[in-house]
PDB file of N, CA and C in Angstrom:
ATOM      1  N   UNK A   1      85.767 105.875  91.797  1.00  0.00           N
ATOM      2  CA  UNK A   1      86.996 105.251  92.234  1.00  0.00           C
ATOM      3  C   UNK A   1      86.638 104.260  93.338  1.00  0.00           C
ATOM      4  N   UNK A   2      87.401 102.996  93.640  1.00  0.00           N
ATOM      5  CA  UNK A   2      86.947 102.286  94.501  1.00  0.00           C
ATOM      6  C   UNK A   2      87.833 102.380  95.856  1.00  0.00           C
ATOM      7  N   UNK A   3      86.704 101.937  96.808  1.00  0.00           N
ATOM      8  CA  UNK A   3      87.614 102.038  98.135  1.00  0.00           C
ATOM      9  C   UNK A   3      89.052 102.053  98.473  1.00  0.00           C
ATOM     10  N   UNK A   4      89.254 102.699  99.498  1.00  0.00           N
ATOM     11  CA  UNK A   4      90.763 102.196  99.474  1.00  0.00           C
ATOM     12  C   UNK A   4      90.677 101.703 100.847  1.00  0.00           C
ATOM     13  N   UNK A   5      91.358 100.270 100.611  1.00  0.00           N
ATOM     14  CA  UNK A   5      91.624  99.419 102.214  1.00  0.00           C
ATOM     15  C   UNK A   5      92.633 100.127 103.289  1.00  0.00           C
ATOM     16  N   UNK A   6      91.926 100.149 104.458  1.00  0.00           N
ATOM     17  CA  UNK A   6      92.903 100.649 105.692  1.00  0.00           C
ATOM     18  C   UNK A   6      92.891 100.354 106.573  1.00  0.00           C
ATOM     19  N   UNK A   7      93.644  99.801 107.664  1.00  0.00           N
ATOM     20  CA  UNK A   7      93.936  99.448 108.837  1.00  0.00           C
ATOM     21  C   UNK A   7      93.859  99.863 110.026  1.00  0.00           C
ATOM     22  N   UNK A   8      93.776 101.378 109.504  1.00  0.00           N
ATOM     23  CA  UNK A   8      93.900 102.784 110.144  1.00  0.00           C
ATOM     24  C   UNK A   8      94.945 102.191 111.658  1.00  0.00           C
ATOM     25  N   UNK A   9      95.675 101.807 111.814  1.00  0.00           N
ATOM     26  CA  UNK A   9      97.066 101.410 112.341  1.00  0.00           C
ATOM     27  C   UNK A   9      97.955 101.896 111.808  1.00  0.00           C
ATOM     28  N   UNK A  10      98.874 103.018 112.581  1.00  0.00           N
ATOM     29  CA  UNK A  10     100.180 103.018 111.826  1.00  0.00           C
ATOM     30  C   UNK A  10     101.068 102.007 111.884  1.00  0.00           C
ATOM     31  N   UNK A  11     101.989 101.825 111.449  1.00  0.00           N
ATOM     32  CA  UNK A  11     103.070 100.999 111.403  1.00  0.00           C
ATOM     33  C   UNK A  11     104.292 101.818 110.894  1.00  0.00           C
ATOM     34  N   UNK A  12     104.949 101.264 111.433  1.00  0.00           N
ATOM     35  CA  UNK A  12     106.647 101.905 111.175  1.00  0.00           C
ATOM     36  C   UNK A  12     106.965 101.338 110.061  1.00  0.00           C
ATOM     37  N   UNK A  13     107.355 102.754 109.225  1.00  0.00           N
ATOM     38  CA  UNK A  13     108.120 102.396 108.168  1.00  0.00           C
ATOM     39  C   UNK A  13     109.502 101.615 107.998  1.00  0.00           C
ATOM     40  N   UNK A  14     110.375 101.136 107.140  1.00  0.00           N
ATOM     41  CA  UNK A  14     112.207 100.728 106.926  1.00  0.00           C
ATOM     42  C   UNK A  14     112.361 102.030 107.730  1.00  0.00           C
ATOM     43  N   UNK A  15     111.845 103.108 107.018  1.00  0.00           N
ATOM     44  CA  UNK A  15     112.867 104.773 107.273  1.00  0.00           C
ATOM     45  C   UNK A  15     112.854 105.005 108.815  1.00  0.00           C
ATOM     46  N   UNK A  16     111.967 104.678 109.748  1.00  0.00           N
ATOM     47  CA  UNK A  16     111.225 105.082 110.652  1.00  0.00           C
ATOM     48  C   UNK A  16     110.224 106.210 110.765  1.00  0.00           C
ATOM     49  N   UNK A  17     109.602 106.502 109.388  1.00  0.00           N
ATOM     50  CA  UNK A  17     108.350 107.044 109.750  1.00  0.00           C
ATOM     51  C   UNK A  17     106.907 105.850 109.613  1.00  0.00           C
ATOM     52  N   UNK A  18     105.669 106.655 109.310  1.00  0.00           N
ATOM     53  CA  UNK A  18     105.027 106.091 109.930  1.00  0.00           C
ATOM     54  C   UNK A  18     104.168 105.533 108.477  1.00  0.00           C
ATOM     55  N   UNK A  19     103.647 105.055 108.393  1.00  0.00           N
ATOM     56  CA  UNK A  19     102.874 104.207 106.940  1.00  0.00           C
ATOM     57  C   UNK A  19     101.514 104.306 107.654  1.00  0.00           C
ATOM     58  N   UNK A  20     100.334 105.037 107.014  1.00  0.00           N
ATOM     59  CA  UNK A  20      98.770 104.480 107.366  1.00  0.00           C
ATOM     60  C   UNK A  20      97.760 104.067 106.354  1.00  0.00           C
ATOM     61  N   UNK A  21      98.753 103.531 105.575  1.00  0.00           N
ATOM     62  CA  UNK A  21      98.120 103.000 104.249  1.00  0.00           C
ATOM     63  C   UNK A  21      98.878 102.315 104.064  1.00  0.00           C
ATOM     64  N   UNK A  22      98.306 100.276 104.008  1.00  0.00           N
ATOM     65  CA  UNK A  22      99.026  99.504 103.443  1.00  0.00           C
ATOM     66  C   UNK A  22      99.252  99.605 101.955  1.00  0.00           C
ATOM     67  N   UNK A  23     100.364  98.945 101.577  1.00  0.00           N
ATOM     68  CA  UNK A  23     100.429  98.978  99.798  1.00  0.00           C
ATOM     69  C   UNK A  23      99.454  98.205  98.909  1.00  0.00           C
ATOM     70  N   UNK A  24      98.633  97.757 100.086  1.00  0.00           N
ATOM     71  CA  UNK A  24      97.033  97.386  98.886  1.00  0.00           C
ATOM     72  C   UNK A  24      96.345  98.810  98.485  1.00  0.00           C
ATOM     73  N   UNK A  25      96.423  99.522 100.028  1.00  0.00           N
ATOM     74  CA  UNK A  25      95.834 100.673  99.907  1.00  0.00           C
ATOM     75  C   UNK A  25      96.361 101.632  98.917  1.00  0.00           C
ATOM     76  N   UNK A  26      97.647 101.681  98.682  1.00  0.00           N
ATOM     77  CA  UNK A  26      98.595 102.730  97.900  1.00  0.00           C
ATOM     78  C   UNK A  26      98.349 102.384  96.582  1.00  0.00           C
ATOM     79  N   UNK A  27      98.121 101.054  96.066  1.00  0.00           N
ATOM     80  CA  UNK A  27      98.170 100.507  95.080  1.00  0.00           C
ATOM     81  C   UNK A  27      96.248 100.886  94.797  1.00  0.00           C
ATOM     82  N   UNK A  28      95.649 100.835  95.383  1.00  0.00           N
ATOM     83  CA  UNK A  28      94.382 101.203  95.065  1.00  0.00           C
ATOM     84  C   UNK A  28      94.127 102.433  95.194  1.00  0.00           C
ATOM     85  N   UNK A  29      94.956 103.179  95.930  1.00  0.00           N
ATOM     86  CA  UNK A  29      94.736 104.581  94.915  1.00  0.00           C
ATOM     87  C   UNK A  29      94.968 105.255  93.871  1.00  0.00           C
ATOM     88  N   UNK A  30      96.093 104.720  93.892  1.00  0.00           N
ATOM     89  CA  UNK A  30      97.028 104.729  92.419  1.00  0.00           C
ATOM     90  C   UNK A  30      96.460 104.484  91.284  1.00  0.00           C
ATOM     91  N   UNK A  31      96.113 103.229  91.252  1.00  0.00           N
ATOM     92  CA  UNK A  31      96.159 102.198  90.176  1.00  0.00           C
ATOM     93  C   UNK A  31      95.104 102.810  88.911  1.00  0.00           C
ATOM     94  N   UNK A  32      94.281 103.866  89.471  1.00  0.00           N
ATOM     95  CA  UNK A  32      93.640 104.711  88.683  1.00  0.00           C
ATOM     96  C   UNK A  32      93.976 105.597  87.382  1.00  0.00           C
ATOM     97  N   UNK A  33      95.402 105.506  87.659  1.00  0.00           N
ATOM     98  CA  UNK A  33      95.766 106.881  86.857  1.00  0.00           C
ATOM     99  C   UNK A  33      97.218 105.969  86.244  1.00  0.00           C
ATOM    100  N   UNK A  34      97.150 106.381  85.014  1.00  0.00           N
ATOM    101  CA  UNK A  34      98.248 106.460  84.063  1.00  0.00           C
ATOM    102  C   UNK A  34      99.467 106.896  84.283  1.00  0.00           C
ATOM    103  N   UNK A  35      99.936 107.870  85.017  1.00  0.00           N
ATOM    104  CA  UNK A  35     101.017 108.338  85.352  1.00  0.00           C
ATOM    105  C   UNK A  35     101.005 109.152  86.845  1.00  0.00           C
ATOM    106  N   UNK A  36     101.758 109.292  87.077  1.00  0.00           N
ATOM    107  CA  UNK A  36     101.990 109.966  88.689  1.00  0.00           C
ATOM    108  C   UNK A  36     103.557 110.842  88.365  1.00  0.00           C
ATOM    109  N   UNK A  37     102.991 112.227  88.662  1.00  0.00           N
ATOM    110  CA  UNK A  37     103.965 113.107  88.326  1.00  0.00           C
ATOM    111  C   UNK A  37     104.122 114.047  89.183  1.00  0.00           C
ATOM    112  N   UNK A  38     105.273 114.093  90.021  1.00  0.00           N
ATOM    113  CA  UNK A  38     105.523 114.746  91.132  1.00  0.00           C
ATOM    114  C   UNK A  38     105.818 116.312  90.656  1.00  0.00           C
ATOM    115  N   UNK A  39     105.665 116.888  91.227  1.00  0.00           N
ATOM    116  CA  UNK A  39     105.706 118.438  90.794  1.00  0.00           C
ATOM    117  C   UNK A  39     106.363 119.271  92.063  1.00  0.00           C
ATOM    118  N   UNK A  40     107.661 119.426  91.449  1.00  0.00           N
ATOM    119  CA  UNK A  40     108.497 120.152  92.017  1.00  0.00           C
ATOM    120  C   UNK A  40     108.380 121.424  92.361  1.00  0.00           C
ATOM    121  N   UNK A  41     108.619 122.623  93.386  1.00  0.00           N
ATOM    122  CA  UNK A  41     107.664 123.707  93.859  1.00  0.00           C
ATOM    123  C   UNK A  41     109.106 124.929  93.168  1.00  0.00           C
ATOM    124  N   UNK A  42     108.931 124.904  92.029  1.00  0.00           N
ATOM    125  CA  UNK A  42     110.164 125.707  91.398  1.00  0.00           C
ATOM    126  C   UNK A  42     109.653 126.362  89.883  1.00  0.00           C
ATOM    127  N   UNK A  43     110.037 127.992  89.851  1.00  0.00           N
ATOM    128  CA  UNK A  43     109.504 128.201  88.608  1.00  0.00           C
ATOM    129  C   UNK A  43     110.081 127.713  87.103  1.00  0.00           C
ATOM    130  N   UNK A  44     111.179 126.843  87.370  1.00  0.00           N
ATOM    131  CA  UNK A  44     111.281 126.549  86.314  1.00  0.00           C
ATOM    132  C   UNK A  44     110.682 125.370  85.587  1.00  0.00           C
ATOM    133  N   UNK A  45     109.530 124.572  86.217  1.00  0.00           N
ATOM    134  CA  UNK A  45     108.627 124.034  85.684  1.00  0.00           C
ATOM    135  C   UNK A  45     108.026 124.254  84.952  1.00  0.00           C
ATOM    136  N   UNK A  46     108.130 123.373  83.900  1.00  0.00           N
ATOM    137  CA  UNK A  46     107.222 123.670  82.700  1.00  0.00           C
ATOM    138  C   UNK A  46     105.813 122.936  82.395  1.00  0.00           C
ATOM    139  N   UNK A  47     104.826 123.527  83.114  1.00  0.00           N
ATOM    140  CA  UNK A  47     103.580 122.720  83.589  1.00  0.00           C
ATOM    141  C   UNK A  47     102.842 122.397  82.222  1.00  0.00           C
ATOM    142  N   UNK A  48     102.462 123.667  81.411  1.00  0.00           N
ATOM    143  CA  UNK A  48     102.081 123.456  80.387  1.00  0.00           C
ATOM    144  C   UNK A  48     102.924 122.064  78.894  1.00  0.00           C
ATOM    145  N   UNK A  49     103.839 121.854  79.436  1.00  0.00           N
ATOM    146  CA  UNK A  49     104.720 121.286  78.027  1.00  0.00           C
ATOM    147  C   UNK A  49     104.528 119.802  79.290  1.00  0.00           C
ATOM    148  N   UNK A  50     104.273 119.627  80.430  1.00  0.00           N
ATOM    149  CA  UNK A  50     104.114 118.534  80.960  1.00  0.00           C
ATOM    150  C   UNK A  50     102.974 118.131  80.627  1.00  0.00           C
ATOM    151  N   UNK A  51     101.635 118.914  80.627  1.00  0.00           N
ATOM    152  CA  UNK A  51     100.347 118.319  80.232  1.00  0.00           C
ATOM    153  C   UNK A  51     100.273 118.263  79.028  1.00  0.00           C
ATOM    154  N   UNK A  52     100.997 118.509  78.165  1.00  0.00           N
ATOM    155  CA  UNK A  52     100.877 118.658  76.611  1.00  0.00           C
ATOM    156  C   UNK A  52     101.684 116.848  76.212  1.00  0.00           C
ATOM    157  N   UNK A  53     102.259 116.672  77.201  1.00  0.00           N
ATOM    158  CA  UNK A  53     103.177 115.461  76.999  1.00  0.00           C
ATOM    159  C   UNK A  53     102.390 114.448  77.876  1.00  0.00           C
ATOM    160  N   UNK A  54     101.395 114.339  78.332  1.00  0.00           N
ATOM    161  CA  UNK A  54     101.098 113.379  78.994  1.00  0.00           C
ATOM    162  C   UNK A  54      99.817 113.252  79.049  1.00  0.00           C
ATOM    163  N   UNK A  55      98.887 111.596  79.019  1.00  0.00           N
ATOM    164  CA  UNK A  55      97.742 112.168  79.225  1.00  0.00           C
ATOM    165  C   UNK A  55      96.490 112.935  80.137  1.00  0.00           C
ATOM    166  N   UNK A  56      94.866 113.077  80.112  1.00  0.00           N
ATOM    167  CA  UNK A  56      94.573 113.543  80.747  1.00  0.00           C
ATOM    168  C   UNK A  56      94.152 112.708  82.078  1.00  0.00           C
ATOM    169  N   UNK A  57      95.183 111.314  81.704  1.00  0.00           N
ATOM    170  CA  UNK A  57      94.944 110.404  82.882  1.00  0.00           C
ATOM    171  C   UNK A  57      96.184 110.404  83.888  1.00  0.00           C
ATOM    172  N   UNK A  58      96.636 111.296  83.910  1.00  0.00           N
ATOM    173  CA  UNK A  58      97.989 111.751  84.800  1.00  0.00           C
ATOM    174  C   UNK A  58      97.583 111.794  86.027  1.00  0.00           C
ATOM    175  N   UNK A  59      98.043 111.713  86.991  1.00  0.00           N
ATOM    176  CA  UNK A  59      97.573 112.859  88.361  1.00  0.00           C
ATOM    177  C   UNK A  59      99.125 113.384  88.549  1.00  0.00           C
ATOM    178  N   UNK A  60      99.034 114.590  89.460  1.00  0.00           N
ATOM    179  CA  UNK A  60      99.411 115.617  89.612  1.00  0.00           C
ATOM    180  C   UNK A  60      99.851 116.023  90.934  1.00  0.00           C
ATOM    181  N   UNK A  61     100.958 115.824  91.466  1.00  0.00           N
ATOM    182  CA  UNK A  61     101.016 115.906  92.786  1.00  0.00           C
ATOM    183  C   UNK A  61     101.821 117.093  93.105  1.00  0.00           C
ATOM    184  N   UNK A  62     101.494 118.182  93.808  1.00  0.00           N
ATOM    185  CA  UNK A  62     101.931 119.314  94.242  1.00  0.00           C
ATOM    186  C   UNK A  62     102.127 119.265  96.292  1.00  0.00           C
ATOM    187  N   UNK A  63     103.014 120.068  96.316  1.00  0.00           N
ATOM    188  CA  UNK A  63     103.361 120.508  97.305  1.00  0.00           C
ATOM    189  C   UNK A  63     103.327 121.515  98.257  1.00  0.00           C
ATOM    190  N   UNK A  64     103.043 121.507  99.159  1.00  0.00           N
ATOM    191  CA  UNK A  64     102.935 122.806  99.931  1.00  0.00           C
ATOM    192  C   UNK A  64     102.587 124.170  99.058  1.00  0.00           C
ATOM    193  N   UNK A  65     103.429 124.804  98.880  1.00  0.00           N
ATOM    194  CA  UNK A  65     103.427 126.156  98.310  1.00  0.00           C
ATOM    195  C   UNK A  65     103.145 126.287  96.209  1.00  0.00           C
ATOM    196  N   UNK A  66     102.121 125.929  96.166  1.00  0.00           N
ATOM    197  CA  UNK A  66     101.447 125.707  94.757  1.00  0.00           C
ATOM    198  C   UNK A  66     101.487 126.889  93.770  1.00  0.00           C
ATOM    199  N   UNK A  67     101.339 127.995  94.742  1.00  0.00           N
ATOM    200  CA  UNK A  67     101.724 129.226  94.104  1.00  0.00           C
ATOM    201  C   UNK A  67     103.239 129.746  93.636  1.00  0.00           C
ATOM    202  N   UNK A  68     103.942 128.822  93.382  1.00  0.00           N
ATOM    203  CA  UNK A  68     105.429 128.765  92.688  1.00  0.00           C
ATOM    204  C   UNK A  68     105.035 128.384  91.416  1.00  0.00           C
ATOM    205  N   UNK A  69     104.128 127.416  91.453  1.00  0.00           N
ATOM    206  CA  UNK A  69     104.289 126.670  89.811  1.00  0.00           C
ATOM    207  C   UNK A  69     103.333 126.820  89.217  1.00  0.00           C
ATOM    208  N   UNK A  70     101.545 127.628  89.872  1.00  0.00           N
ATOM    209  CA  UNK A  70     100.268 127.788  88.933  1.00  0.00           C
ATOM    210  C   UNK A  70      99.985 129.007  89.373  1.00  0.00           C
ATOM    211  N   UNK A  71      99.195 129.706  88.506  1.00  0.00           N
ATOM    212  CA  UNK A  71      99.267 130.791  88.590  1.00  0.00           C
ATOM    213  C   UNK A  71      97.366 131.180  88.351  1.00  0.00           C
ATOM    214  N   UNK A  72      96.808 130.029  88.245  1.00  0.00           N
ATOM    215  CA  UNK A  72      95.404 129.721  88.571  1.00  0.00           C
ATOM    216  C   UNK A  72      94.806 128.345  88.739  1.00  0.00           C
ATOM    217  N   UNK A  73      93.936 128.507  89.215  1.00  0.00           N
ATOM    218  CA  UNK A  73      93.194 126.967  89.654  1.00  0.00           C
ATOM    219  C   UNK A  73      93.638 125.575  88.339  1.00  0.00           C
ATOM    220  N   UNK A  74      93.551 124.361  89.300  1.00  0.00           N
ATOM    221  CA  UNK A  74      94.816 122.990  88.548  1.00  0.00           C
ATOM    222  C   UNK A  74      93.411 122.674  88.088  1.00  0.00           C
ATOM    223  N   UNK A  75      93.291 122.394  86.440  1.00  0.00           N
ATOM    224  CA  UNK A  75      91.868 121.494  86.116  1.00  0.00           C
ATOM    225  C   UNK A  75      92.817 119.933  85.663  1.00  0.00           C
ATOM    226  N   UNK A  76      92.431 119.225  86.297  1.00  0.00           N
ATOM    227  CA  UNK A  76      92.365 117.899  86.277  1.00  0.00           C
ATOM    228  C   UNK A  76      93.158 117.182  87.582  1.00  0.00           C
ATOM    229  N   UNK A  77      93.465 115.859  86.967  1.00  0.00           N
ATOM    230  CA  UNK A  77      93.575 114.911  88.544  1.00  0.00           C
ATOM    231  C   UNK A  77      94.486 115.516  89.405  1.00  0.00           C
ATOM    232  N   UNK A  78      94.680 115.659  90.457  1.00  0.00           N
ATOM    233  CA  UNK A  78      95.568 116.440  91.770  1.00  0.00           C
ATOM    234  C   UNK A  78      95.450 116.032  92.925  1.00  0.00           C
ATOM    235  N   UNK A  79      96.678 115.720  93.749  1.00  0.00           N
ATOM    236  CA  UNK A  79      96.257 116.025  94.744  1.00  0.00           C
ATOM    237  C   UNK A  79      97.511 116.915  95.024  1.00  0.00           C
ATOM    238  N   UNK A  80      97.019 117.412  96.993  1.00  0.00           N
ATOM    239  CA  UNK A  80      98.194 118.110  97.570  1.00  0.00           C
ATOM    240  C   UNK A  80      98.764 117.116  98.347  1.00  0.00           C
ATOM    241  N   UNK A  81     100.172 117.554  98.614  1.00  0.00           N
ATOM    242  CA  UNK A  81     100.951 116.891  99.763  1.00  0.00           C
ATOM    243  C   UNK A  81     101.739 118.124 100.829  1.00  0.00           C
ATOM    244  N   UNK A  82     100.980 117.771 101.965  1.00  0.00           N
ATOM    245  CA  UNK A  82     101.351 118.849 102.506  1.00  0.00           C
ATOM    246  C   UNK A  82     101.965 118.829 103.723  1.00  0.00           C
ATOM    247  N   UNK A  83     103.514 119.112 104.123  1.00  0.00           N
ATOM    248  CA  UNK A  83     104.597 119.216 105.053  1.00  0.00           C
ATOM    249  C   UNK A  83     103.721 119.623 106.415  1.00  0.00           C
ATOM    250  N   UNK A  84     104.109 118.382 107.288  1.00  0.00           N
ATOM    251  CA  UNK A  84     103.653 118.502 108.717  1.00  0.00           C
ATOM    252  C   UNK A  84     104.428 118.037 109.733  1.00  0.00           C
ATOM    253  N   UNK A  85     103.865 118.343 110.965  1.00  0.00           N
ATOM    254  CA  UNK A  85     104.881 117.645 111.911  1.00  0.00           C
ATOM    255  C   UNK A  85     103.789 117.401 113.059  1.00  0.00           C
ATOM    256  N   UNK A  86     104.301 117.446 114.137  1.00  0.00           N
ATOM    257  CA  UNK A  86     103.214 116.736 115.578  1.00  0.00           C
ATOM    258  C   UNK A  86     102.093 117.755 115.438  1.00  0.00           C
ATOM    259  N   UNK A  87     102.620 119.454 115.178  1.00  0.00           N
ATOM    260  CA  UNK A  87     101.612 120.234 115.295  1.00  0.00           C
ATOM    261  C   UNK A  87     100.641 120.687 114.498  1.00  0.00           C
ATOM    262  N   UNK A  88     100.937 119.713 113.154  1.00  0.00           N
ATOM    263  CA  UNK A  88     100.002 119.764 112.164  1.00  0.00           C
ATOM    264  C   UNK A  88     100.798 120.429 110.569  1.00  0.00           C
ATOM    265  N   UNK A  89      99.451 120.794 109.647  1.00  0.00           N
ATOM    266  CA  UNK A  89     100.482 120.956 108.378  1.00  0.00           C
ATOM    267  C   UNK A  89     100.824 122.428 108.866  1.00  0.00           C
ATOM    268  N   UNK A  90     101.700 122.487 107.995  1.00  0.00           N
ATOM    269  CA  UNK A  90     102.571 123.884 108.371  1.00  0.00           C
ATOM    270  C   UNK A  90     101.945 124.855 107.571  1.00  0.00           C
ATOM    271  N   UNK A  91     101.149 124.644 105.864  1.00  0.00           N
ATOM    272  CA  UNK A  91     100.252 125.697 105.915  1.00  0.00           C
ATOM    273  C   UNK A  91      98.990 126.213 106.704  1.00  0.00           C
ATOM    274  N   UNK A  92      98.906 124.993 107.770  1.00  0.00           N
ATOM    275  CA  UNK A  92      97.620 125.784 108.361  1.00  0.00           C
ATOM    276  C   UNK A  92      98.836 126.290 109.104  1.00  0.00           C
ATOM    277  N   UNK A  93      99.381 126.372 109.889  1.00  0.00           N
ATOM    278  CA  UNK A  93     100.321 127.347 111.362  1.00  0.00           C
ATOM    279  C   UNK A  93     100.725 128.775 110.345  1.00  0.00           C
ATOM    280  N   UNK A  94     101.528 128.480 109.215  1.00  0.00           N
ATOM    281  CA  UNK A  94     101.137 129.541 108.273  1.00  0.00           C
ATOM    282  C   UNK A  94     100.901 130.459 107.816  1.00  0.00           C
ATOM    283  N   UNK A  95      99.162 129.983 107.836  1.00  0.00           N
ATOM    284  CA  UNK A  95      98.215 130.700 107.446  1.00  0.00           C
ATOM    285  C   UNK A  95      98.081 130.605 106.112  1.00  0.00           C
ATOM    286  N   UNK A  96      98.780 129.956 105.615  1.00  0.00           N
ATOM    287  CA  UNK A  96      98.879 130.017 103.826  1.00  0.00           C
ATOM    288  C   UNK A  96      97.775 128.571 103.111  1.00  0.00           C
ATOM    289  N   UNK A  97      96.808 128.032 104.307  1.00  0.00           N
ATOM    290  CA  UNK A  97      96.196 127.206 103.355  1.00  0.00           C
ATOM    291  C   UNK A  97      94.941 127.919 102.653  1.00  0.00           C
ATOM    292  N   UNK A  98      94.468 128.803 102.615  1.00  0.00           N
ATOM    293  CA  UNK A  98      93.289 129.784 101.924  1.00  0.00           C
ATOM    294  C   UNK A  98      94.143 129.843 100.343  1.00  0.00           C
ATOM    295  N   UNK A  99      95.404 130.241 100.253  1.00  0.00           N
ATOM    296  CA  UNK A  99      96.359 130.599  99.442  1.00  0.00           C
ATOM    297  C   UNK A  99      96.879 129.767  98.658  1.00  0.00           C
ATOM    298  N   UNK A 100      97.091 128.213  99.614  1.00  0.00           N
ATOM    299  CA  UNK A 100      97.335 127.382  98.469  1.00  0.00           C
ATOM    300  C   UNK A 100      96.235 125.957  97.895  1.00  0.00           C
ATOM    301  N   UNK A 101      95.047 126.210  98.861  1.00  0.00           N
ATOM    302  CA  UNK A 101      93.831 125.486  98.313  1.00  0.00           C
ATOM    303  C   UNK A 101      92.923 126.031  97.435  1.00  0.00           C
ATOM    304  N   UNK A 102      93.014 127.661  96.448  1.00  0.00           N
ATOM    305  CA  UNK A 102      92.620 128.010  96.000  1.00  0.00           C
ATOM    306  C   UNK A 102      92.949 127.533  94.347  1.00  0.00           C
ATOM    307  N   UNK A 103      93.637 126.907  94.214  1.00  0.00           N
ATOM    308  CA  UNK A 103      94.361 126.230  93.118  1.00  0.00           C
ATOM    309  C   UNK A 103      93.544 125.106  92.776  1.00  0.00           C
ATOM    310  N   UNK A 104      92.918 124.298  93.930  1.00  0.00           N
ATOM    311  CA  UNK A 104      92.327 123.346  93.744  1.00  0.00           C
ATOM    312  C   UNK A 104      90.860 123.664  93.590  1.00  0.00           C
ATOM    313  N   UNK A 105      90.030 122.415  92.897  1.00  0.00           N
ATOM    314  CA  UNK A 105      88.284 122.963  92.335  1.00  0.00           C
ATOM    315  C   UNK A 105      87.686 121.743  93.724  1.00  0.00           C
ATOM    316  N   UNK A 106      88.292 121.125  94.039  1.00  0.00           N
ATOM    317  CA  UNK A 106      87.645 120.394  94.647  1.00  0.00           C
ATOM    318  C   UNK A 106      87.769 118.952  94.293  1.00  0.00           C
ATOM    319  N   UNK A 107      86.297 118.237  93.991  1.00  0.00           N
ATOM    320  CA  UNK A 107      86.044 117.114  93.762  1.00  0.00           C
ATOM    321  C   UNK A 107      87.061 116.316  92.659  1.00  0.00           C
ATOM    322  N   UNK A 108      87.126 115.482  92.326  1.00  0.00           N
ATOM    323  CA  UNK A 108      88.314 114.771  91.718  1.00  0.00           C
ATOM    324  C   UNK A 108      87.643 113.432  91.011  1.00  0.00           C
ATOM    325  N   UNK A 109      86.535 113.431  90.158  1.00  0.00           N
ATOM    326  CA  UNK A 109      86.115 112.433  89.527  1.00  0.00           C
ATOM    327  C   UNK A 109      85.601 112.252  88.487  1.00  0.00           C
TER     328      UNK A 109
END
């Protein structure tokens, strides 16, 4: 995958949060993958009939608490997004990131 450009400057978002990735940068991470599919932290997801419908050039974006919707380690593109505030993500305060990084294999290429 190729670099992704950064400024490492935040800047204020419209919303007023904070952006540390320009949209060259967003767009070059992206631009890799075929689809981008947000994954809602609810059991009525149907993970299997989503990968069956899409290809294996998807990525996969999960949330905090991963253990709602897999029930073993994610094989293919992923990442996490994970709820924070000044004092950091809230699964480390937690304690639940052992719990929900076990889902993930790691490397991504």
């Amino acid at each position: 995958m190729e670099a992704i450009p950064s400024d490492n400057k935040a800047t204020t978002a419209p919303d007023g949060g904070f952006n540390f990735l320009t949209p060259e940068a967003w767009k070059a991470l992206l631009s890799g993958y075929s689809h981008v599919v947000l994954v809602a932290n609810s059991e009525a997801v149907d993970l299997e009939r989503l990968r069956s419908e899409l290809p294996e050039t998807a990525l996969y974006v999960f949330f905090n608490k991963v253990y709602k919707v897999l029930d073993e380690p994610f094989v293919g593109h992923s990442m996490l997004v994970a709820r924070s505030d000044v004092m950091g993500a809230h699964i480390v305060h937690r304690r639940e990131a052992a719990d929900v990084l076990r889902f993930f294999g790691g490397d991504d290429s």
